[in-house]
N, C-alpha and C. Protein backbone atom coordinates (compact mmCIF):
# COMPACT_ATOMS: atom_id res chain seq x y z
N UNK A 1 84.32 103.82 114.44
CA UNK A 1 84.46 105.19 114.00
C UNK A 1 85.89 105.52 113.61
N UNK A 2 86.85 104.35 113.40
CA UNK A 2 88.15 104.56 113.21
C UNK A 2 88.47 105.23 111.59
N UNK A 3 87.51 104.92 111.10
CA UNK A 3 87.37 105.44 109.25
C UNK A 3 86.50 106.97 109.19
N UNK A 4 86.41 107.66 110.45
CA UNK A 4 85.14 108.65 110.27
C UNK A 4 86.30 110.10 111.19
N UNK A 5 86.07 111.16 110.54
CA UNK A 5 86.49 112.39 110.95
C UNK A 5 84.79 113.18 111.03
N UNK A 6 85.80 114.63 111.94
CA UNK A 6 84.53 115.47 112.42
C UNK A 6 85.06 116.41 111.97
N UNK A 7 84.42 117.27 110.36
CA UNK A 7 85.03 118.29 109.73
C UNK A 7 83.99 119.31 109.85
N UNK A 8 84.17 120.64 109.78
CA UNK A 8 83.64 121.42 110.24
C UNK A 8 81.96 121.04 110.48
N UNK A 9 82.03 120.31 111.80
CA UNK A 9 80.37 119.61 112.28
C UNK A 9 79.75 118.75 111.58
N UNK A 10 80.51 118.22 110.41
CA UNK A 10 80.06 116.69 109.81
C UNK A 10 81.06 115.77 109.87
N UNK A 11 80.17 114.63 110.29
CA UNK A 11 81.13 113.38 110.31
C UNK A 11 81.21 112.76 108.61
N UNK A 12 82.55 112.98 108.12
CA UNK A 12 82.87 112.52 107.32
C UNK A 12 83.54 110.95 107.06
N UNK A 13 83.70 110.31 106.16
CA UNK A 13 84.30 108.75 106.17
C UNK A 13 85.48 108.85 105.34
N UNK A 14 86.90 108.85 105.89
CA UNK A 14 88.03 108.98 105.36
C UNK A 14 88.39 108.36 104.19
N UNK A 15 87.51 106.96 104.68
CA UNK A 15 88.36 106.32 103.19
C UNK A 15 87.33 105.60 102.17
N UNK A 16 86.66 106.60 102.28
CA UNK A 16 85.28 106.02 100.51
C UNK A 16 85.92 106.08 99.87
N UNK A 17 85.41 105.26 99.17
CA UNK A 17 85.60 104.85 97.58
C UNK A 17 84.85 105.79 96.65
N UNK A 18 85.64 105.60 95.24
CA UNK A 18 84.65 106.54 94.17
C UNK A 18 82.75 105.44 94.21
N UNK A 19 83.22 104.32 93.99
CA UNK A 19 82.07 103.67 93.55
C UNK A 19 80.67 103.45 94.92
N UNK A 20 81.46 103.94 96.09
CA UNK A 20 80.49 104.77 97.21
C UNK A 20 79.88 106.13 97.48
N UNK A 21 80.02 106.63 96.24
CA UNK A 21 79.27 108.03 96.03
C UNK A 21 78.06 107.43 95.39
N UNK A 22 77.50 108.43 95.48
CA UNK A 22 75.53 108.55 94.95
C UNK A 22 75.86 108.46 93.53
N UNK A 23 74.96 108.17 92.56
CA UNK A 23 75.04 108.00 91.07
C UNK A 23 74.91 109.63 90.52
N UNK A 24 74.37 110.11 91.25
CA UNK A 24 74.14 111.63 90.53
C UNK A 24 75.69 112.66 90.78
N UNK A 25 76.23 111.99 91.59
CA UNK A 25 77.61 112.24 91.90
C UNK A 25 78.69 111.99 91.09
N UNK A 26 78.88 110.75 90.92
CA UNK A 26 79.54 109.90 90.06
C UNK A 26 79.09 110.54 88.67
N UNK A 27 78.20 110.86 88.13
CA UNK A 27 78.10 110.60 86.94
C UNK A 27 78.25 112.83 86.38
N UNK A 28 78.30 113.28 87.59
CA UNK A 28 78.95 114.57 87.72
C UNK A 28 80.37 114.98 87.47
N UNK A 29 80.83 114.01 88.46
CA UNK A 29 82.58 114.01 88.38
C UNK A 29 82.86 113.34 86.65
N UNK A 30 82.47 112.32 86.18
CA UNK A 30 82.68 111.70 85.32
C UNK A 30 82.47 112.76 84.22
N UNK A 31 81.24 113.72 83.79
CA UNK A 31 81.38 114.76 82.86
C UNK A 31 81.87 115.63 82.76
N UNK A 32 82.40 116.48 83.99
CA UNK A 32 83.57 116.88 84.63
C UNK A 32 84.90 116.99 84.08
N UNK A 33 85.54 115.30 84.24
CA UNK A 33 86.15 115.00 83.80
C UNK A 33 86.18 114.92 82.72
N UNK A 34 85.08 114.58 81.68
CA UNK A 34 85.46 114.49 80.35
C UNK A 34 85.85 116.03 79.74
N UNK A 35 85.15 116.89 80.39
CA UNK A 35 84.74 118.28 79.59
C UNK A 35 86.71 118.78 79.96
N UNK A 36 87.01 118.35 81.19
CA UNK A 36 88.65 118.74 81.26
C UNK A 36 89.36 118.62 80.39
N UNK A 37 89.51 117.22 80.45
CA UNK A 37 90.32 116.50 79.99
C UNK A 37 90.32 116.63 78.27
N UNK A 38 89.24 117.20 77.61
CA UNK A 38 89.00 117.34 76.67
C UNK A 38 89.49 118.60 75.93
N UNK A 39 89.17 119.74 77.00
CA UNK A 39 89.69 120.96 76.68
C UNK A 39 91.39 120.95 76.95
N UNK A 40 91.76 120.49 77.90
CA UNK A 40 93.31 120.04 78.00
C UNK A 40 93.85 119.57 76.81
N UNK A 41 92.93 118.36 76.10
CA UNK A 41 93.41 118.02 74.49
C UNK A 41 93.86 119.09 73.51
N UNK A 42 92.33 119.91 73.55
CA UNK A 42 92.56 120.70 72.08
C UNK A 42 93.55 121.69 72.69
N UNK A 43 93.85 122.22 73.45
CA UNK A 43 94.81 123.65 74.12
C UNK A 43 96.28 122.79 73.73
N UNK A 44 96.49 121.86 74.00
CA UNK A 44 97.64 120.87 73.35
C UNK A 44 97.50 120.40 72.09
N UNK A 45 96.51 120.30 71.55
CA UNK A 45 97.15 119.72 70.03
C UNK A 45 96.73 118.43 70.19
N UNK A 46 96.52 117.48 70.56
CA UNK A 46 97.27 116.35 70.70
C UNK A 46 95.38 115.28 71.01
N UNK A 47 95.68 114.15 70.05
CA UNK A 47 94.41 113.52 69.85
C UNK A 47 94.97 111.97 70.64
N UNK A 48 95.80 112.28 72.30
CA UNK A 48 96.58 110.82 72.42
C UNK A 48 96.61 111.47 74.24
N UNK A 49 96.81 110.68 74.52
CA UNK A 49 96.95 110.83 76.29
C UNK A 49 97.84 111.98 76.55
N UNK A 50 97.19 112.37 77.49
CA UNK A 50 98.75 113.22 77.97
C UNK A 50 99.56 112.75 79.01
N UNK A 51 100.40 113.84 78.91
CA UNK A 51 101.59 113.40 79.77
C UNK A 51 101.11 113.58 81.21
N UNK A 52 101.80 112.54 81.60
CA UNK A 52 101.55 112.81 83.20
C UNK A 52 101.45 114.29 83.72
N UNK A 53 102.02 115.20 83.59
CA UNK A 53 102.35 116.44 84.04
C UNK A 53 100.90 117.37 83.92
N UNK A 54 100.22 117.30 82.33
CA UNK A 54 99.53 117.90 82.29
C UNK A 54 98.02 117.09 82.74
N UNK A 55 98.54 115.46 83.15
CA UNK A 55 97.46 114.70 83.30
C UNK A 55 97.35 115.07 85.18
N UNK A 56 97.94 115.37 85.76
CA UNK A 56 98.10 115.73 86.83
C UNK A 56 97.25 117.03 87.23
N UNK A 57 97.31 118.04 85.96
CA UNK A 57 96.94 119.10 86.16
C UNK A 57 95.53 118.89 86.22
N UNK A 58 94.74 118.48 85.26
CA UNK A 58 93.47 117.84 85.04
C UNK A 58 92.79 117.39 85.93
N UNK A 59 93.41 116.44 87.10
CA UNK A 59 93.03 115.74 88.13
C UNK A 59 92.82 116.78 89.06
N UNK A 60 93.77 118.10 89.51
CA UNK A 60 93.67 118.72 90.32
C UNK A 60 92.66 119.61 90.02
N UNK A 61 92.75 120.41 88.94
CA UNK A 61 91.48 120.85 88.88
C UNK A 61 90.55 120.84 89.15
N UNK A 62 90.09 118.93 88.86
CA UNK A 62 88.60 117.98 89.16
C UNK A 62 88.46 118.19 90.60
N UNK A 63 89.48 117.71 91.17
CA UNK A 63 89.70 117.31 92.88
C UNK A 63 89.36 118.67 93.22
N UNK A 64 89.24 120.29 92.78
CA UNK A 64 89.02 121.52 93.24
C UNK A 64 87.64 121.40 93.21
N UNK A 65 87.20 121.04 91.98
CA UNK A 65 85.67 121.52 91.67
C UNK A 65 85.00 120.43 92.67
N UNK A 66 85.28 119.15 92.72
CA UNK A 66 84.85 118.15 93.84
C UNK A 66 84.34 119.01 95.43
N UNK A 67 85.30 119.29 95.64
CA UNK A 67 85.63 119.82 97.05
C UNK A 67 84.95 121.30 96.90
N UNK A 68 84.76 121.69 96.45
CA UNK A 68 83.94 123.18 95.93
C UNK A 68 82.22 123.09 95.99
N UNK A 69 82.27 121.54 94.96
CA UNK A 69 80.93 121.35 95.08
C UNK A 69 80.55 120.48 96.60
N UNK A 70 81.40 120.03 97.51
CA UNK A 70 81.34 119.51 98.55
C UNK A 70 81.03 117.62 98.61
N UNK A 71 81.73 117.53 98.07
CA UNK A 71 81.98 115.68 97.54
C UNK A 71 82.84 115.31 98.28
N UNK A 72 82.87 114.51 99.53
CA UNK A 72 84.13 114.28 99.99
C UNK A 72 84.35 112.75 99.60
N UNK A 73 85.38 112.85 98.76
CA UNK A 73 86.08 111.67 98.79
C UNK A 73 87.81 112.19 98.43
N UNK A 74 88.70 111.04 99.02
CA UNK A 74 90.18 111.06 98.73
C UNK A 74 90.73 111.11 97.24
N UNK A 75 91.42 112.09 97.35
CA UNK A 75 92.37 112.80 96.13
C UNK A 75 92.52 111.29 94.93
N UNK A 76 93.41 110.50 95.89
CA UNK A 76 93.73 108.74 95.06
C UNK A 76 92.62 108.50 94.56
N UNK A 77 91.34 108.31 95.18
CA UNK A 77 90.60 107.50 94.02
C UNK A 77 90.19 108.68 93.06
N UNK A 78 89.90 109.60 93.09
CA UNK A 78 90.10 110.65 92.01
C UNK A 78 91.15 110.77 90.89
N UNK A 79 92.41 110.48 90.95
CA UNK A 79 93.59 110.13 90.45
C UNK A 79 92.96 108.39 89.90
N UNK A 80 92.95 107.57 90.91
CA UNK A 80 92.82 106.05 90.14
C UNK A 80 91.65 105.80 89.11
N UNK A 81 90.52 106.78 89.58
CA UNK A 81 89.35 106.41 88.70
C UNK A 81 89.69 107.66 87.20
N UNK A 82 90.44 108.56 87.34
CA UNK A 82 90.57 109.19 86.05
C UNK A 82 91.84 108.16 85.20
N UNK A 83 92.83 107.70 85.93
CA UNK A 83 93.66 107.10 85.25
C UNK A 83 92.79 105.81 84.21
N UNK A 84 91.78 105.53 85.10
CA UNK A 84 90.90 104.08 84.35
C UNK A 84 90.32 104.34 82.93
N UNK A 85 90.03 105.60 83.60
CA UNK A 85 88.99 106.36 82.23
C UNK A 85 90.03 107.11 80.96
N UNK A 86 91.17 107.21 81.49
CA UNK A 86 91.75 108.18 80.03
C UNK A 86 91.75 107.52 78.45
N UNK A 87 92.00 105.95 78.50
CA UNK A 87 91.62 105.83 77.07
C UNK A 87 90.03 105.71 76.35
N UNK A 88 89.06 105.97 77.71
CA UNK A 88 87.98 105.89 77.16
C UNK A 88 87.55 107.39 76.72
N UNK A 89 88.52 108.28 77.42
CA UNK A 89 88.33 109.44 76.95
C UNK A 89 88.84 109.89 75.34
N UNK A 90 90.13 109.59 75.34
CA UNK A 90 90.49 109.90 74.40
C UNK A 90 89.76 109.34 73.13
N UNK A 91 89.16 108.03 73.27
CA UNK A 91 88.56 107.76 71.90
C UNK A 91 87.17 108.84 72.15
N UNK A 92 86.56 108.86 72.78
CA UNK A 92 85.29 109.79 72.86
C UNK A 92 85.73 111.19 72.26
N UNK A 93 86.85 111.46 72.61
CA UNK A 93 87.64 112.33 71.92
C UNK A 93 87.17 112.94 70.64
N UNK A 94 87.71 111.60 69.62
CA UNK A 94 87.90 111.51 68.54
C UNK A 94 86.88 111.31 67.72
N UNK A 95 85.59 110.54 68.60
CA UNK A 95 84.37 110.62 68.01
C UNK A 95 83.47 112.00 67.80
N UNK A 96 83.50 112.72 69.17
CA UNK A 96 83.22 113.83 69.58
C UNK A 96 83.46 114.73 68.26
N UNK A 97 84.75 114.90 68.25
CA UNK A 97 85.45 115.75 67.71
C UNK A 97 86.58 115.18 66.04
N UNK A 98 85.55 114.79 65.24
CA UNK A 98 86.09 113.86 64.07
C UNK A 98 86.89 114.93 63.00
N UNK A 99 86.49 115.95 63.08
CA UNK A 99 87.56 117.71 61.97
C UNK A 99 87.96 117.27 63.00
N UNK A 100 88.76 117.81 63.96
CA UNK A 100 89.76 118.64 64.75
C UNK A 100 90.13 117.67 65.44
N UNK A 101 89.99 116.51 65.34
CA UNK A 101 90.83 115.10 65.33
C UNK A 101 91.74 114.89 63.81
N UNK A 102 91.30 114.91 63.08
CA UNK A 102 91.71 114.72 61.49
C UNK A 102 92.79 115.95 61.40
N UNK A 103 92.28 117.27 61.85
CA UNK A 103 92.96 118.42 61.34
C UNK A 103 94.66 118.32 62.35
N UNK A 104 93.89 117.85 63.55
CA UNK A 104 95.29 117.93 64.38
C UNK A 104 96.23 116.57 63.97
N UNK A 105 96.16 115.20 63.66
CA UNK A 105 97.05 114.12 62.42
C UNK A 105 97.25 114.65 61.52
N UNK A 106 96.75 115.75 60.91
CA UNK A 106 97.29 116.02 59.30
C UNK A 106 98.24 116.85 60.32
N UNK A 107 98.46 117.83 61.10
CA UNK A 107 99.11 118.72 61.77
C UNK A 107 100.60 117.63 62.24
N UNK A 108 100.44 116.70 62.86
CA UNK A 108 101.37 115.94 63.02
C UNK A 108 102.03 115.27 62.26
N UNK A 109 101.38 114.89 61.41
CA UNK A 109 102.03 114.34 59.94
C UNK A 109 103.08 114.76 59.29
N UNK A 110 102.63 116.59 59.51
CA UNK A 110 103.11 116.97 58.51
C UNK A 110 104.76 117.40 58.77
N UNK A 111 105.02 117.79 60.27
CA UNK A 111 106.08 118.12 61.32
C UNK A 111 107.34 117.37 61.01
């Protein structure tokens, strides 16, 4: 029981992993994440990763709605499993969103 806490009357497991959540879980956080991380894009401009700073912001957000919806897992793999996913985001991005991918490069181009 050295991996297990007693949080308000549930025994929780300190150190799960993302890929030890339920699939209906996982695949929650994962749209989640895209729908963030996505709107974070267009509010920036920008059809390319972000910066740590605002990639930070993104994560915390997620890690709110996690813990809101009552998901317990650690902040890190929340952070490690979005870091895995950002270039798969960004091209989904661009597919998603093929004008306002185009419109925001002509926007940069032109600077």
């Amino acid at each position: 029981m050295k991996n297990h806490m007693k949080i308000d009357g549930k025994l929780l497991q300190i150190n799960k992993r993302f890929s030890q959540l339920k699939s209906n879980q996982k695949d929650w956080i994962a749209t989640e994440l895209y729908k963030l991380y996505h709107d974070k894009m267009e509010e920036r401009c920008t059809t390319r990763k972000l910066p740590p700073v605002h990639r930070d912001m993104v994560i915390s957000s997620l890690y709110e709605q996690i813990q809101n919806k009552e998901i317990w897992i650690p902040y890190s793999e929340v952070k490690k499993y979005t870091v895995s996913k950002t270039t798969k985001i960004v091209k989904t991005f661009k597919k998603q969103f093929p004008e306002l991918s185009d419109e925001i490069e002509a926007n940069r181009a032109n600077k």
